[in-house]
PDB file of N, CA and C in Angstrom:
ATOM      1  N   UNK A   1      39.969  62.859 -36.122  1.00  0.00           N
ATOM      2  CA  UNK A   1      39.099  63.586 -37.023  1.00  0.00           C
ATOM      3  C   UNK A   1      39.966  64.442 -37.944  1.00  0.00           C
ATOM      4  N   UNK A   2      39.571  64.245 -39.148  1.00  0.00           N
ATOM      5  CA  UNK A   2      40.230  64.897 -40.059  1.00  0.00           C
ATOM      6  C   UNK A   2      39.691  66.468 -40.350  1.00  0.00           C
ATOM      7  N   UNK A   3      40.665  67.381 -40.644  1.00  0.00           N
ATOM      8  CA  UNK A   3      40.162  68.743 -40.550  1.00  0.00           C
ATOM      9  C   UNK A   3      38.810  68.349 -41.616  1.00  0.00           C
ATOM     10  N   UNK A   4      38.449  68.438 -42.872  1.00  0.00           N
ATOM     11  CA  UNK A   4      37.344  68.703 -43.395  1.00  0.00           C
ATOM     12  C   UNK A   4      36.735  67.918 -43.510  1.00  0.00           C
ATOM     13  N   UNK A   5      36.392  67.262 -41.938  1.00  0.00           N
ATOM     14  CA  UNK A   5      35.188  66.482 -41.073  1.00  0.00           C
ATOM     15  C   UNK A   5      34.786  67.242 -40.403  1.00  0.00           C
ATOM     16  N   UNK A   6      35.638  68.670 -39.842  1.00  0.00           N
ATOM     17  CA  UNK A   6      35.099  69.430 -39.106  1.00  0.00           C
ATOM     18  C   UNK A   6      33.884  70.242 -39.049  1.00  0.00           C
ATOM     19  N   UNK A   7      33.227  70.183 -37.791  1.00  0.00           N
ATOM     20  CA  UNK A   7      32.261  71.579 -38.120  1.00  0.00           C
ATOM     21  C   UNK A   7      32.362  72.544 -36.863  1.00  0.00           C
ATOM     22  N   UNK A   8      31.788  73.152 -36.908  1.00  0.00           N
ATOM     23  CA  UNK A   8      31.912  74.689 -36.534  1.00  0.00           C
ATOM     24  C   UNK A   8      31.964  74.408 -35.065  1.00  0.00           C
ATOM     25  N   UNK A   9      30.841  73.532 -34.452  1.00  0.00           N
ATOM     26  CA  UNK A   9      31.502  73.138 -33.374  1.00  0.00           C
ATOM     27  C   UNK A   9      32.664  72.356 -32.455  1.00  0.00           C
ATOM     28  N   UNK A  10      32.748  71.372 -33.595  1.00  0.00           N
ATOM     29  CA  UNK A  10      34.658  70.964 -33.375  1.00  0.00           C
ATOM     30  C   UNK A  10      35.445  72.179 -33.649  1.00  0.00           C
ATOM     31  N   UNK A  11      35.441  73.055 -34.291  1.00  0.00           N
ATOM     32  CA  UNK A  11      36.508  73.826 -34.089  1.00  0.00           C
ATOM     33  C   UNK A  11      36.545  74.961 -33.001  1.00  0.00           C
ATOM     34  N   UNK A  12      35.648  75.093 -32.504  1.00  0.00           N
ATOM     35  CA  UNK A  12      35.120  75.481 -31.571  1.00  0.00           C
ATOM     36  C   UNK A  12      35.956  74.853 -30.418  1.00  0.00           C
ATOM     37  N   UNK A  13      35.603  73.967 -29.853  1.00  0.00           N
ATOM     38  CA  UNK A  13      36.308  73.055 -28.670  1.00  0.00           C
ATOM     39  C   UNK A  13      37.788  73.386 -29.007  1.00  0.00           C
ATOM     40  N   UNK A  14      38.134  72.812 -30.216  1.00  0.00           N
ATOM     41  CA  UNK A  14      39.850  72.595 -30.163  1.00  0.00           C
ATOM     42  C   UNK A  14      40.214  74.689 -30.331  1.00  0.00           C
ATOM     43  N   UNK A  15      39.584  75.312 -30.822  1.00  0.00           N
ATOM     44  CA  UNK A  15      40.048  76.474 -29.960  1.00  0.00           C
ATOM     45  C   UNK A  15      40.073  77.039 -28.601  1.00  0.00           C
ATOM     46  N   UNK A  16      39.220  76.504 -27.962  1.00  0.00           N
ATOM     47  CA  UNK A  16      39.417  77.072 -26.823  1.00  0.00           C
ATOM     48  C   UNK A  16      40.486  76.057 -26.100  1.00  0.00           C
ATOM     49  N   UNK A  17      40.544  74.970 -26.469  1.00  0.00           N
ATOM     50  CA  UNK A  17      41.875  74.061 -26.056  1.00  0.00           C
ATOM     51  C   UNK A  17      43.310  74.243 -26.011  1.00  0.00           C
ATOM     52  N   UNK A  18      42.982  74.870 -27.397  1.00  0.00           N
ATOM     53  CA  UNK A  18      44.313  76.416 -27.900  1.00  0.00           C
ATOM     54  C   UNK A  18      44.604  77.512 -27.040  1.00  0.00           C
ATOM     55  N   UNK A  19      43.276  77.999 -27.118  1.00  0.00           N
ATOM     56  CA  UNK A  19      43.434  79.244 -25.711  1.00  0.00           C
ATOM     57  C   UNK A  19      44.083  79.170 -24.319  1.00  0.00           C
ATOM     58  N   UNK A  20      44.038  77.595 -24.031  1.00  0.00           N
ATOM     59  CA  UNK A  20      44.449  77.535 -22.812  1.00  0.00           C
ATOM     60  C   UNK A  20      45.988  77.202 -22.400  1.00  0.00           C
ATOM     61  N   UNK A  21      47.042  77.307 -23.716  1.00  0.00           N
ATOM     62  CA  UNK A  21      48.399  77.109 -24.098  1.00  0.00           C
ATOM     63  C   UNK A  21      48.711  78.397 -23.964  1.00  0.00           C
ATOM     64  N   UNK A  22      49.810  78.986 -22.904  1.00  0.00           N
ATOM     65  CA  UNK A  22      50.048  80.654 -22.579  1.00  0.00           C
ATOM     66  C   UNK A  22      50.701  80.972 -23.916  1.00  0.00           C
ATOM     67  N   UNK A  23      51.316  80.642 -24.836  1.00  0.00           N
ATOM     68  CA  UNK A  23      51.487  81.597 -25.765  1.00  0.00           C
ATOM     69  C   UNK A  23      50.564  81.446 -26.939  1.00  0.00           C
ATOM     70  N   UNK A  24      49.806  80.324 -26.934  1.00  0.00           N
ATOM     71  CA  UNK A  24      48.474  80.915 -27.840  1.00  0.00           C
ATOM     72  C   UNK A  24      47.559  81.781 -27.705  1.00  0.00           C
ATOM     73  N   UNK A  25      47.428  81.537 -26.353  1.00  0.00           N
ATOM     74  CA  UNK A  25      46.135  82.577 -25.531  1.00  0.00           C
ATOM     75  C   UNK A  25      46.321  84.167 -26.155  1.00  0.00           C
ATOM     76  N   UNK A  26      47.442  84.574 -26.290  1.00  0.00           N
ATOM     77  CA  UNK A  26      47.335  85.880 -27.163  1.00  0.00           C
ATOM     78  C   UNK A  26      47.056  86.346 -28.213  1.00  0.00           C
ATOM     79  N   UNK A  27      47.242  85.295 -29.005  1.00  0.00           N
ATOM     80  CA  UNK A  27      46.860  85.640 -30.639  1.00  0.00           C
ATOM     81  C   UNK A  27      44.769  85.829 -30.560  1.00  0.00           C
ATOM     82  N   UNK A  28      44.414  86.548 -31.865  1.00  0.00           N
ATOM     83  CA  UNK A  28      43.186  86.661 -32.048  1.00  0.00           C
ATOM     84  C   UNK A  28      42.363  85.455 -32.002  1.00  0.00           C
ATOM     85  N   UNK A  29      41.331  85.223 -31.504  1.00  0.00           N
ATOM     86  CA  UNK A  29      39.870  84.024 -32.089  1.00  0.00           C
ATOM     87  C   UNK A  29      40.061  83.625 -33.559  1.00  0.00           C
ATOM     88  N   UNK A  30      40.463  84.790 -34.208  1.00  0.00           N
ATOM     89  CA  UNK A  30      40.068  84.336 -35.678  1.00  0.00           C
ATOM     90  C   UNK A  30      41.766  83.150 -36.090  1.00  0.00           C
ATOM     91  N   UNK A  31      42.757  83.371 -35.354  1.00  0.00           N
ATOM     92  CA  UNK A  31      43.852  83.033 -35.753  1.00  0.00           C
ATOM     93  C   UNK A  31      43.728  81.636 -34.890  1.00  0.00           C
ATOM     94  N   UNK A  32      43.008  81.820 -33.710  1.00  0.00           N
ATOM     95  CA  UNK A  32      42.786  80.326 -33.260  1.00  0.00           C
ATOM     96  C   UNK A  32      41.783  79.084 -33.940  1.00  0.00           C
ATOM     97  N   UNK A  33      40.773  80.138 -34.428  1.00  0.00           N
ATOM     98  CA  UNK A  33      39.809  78.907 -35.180  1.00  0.00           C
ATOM     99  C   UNK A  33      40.478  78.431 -36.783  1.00  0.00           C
ATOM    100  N   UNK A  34      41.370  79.172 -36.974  1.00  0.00           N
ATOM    101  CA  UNK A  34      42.423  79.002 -38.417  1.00  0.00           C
ATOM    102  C   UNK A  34      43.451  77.579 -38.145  1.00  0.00           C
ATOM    103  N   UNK A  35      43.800  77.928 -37.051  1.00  0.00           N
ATOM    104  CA  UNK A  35      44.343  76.775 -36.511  1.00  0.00           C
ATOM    105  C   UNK A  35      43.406  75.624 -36.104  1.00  0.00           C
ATOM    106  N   UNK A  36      42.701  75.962 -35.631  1.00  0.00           N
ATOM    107  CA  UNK A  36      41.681  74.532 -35.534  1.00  0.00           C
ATOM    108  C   UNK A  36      41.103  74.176 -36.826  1.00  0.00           C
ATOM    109  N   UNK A  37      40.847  74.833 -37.556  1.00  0.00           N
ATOM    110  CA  UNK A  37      40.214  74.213 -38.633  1.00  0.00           C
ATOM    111  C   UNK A  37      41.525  73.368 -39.627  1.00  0.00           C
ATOM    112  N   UNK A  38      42.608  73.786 -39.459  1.00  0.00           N
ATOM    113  CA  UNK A  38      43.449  73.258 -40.365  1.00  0.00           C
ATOM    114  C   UNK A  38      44.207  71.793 -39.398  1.00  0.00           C
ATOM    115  N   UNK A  39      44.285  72.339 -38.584  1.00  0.00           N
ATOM    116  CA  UNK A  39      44.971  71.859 -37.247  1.00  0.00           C
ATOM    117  C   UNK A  39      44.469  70.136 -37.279  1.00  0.00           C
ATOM    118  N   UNK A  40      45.537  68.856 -36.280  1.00  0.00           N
ATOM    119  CA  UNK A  40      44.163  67.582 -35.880  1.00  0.00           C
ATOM    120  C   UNK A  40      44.930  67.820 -34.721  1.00  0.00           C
ATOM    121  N   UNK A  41      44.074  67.284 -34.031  1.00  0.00           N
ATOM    122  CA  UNK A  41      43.514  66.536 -32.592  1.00  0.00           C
ATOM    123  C   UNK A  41      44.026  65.706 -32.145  1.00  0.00           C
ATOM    124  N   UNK A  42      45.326  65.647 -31.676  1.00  0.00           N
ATOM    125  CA  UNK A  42      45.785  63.694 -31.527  1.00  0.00           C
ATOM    126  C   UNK A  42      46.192  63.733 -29.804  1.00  0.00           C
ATOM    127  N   UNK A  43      45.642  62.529 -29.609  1.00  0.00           N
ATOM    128  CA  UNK A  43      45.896  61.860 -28.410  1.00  0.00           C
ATOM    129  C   UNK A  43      46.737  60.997 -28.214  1.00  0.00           C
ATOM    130  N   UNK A  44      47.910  61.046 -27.969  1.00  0.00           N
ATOM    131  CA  UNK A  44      49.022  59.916 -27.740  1.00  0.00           C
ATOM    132  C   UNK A  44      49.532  59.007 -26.829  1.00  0.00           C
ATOM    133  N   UNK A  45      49.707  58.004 -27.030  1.00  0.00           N
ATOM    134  CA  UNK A  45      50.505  57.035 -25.859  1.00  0.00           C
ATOM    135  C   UNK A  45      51.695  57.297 -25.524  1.00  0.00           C
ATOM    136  N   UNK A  46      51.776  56.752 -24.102  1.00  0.00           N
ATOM    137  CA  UNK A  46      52.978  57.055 -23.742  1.00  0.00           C
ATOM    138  C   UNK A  46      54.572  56.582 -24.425  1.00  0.00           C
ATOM    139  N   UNK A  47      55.451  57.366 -24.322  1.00  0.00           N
ATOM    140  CA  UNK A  47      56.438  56.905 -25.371  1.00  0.00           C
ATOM    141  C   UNK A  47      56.528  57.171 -26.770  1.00  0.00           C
ATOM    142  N   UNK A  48      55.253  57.514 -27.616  1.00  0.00           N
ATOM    143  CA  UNK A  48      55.490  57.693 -28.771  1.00  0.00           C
ATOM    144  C   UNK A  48      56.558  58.729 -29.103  1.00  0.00           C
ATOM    145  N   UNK A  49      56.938  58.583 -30.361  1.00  0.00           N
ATOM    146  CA  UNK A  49      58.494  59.369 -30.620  1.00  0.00           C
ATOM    147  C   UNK A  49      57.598  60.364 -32.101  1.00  0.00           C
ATOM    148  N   UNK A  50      57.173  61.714 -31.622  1.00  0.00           N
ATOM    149  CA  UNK A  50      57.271  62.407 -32.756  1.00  0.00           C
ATOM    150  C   UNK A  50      57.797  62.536 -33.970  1.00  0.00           C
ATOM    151  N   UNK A  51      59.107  63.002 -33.329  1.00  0.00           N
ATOM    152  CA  UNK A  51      59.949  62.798 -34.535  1.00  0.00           C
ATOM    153  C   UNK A  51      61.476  63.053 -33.940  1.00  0.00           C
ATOM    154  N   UNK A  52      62.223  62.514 -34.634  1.00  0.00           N
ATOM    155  CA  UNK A  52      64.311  62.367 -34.633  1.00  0.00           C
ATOM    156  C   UNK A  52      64.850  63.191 -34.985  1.00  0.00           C
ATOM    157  N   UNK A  53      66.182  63.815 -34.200  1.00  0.00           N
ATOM    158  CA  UNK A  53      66.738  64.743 -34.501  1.00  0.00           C
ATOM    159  C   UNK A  53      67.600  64.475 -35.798  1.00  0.00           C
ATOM    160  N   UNK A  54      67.163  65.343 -36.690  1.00  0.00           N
ATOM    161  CA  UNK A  54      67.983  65.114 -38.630  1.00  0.00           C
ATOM    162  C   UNK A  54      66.943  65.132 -39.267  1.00  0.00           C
ATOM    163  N   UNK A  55      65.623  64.787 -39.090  1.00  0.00           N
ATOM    164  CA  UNK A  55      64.215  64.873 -39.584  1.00  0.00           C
ATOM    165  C   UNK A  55      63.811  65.930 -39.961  1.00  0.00           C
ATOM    166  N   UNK A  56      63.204  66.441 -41.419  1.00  0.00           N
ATOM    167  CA  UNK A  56      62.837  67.214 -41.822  1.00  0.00           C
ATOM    168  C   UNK A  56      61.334  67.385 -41.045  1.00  0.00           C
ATOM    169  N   UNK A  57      61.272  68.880 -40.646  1.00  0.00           N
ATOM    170  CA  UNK A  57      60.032  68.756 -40.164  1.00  0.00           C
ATOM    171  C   UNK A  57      58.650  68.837 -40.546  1.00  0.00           C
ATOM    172  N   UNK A  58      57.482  68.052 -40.428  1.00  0.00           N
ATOM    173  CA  UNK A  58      56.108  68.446 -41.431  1.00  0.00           C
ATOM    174  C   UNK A  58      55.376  68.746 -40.557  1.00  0.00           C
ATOM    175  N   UNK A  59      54.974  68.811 -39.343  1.00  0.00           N
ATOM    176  CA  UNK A  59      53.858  69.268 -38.233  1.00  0.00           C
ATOM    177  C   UNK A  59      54.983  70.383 -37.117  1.00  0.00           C
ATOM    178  N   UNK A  60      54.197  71.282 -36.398  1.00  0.00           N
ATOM    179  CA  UNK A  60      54.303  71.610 -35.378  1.00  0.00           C
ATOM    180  C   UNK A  60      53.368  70.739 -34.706  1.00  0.00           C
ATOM    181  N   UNK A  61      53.758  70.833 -33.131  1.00  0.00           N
ATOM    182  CA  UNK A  61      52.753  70.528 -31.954  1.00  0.00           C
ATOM    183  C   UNK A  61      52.768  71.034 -30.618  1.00  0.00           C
ATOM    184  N   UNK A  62      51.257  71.219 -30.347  1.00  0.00           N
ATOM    185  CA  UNK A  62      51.364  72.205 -29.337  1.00  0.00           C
ATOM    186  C   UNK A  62      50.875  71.059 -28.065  1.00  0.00           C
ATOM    187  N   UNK A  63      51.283  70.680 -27.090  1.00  0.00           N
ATOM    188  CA  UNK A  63      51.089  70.039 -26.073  1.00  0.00           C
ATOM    189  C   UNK A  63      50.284  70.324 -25.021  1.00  0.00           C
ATOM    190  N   UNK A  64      49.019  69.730 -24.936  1.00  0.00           N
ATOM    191  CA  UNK A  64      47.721  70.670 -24.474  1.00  0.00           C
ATOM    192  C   UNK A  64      47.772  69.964 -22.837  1.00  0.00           C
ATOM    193  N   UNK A  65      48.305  68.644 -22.583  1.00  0.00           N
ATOM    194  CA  UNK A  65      48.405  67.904 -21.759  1.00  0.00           C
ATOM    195  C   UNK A  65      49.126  67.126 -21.364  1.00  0.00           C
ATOM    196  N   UNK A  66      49.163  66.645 -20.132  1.00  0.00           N
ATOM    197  CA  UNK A  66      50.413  65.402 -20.258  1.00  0.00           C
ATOM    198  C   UNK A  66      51.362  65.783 -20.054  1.00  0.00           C
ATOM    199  N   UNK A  67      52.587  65.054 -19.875  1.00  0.00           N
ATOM    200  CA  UNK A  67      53.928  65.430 -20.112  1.00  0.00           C
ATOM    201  C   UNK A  67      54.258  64.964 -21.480  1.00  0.00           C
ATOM    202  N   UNK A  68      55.842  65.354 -21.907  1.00  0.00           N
ATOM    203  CA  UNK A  68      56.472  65.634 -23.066  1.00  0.00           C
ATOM    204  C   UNK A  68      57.943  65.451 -22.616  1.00  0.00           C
ATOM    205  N   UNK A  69      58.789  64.462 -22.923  1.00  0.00           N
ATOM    206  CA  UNK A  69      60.040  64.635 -22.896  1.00  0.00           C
ATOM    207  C   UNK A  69      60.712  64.307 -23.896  1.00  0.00           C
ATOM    208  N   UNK A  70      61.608  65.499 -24.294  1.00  0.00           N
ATOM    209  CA  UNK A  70      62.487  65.513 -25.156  1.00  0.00           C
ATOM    210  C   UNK A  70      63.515  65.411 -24.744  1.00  0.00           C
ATOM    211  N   UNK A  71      64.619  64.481 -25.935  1.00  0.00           N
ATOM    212  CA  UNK A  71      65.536  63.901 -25.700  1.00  0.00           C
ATOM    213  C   UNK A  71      66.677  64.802 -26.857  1.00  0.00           C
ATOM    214  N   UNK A  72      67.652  64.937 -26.897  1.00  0.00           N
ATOM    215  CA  UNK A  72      69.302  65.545 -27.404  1.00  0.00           C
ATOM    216  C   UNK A  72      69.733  64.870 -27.051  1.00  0.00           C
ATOM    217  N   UNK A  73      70.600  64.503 -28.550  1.00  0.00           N
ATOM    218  CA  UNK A  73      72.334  64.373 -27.925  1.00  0.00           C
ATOM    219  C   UNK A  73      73.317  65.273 -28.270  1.00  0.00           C
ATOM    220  N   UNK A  74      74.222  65.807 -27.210  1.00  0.00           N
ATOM    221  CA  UNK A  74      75.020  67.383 -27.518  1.00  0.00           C
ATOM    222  C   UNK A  74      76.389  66.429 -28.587  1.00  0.00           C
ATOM    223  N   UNK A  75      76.557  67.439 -29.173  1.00  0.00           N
ATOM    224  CA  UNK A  75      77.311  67.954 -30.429  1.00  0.00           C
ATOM    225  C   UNK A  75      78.937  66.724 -29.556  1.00  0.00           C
ATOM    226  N   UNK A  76      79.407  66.007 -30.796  1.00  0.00           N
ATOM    227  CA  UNK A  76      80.864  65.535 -30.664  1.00  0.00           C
ATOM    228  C   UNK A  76      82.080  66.742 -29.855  1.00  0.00           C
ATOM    229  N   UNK A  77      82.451  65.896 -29.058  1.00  0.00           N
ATOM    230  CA  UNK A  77      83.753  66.849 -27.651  1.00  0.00           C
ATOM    231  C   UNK A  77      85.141  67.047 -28.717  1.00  0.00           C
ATOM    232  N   UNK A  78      85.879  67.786 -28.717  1.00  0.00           N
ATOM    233  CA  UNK A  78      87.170  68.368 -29.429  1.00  0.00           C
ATOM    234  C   UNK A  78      87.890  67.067 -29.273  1.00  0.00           C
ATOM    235  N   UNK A  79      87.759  65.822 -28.392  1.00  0.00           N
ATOM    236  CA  UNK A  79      88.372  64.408 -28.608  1.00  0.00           C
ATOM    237  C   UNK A  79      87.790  63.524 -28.965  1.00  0.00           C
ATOM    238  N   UNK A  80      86.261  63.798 -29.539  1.00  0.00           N
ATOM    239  CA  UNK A  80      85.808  62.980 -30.437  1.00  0.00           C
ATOM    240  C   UNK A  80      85.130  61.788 -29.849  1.00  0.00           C
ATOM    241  N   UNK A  81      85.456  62.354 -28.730  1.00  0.00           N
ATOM    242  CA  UNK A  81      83.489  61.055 -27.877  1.00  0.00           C
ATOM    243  C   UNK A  81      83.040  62.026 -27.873  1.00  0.00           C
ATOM    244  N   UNK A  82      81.528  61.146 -27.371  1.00  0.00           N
ATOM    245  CA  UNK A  82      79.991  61.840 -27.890  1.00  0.00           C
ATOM    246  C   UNK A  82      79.292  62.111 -26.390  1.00  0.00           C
ATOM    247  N   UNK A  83      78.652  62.927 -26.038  1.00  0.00           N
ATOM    248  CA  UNK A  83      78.293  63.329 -24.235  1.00  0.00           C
ATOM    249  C   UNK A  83      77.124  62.498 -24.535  1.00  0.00           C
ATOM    250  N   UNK A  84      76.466  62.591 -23.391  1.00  0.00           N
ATOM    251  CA  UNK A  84      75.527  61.517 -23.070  1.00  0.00           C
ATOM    252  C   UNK A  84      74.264  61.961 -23.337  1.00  0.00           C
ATOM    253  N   UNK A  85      73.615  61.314 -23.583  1.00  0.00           N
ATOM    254  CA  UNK A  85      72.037  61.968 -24.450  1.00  0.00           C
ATOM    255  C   UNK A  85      71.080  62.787 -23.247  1.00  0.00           C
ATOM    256  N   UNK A  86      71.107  63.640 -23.592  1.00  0.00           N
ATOM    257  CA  UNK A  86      70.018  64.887 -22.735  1.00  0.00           C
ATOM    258  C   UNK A  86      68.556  64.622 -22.608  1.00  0.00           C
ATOM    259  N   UNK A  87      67.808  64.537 -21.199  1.00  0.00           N
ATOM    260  CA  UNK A  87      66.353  65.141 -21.478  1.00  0.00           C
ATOM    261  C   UNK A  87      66.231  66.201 -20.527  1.00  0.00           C
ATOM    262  N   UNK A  88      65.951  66.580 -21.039  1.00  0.00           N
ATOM    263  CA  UNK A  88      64.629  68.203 -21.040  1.00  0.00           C
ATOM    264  C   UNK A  88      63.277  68.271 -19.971  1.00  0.00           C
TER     265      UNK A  88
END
């Protein structure tokens, strides 16, 4: 659903969905339904790749469910191999 498909009761739901993320839960109602109204809704499969490290970024995302693993690879060694790719 695209934000201005929304109505008052979709934004409704996806705030309190918000609320339940510990560092959203603090901000005001009014700063959560700001976010829902601008905000989408996505449900993902497993594996999908957000986005690559060098990627300019165009979304935040807040992870309401599920797991999430992120992947790094640390910075070239003073002899010039590469360490082994990190998850999180």
């Amino acid at each position: 659903m695209v934000p201005c498909d929304r109505n008052l009761r979709d934004c409704e739901l996806i705030s309190c969905r918000l609320r339940r993320v510990e560092p959203l839960c603090r901000l005001p109602g009014s700063a959560l339904q700001q976010l829902a109204m601008c905000g989408f809704y996505e449900d993902l499969e497993k594996g999908v790749t957000l986005f690559r490290a060098g990627e300019q970024g165009r979304y935040w995302y807040a992870v309401l469910g599920g797991q999430l693993e992120v992947r790094y690879h640390a910075a070239d060694t003073k002899d010039g191999k590469r360490n082994a790719d990190h998850i999180l």
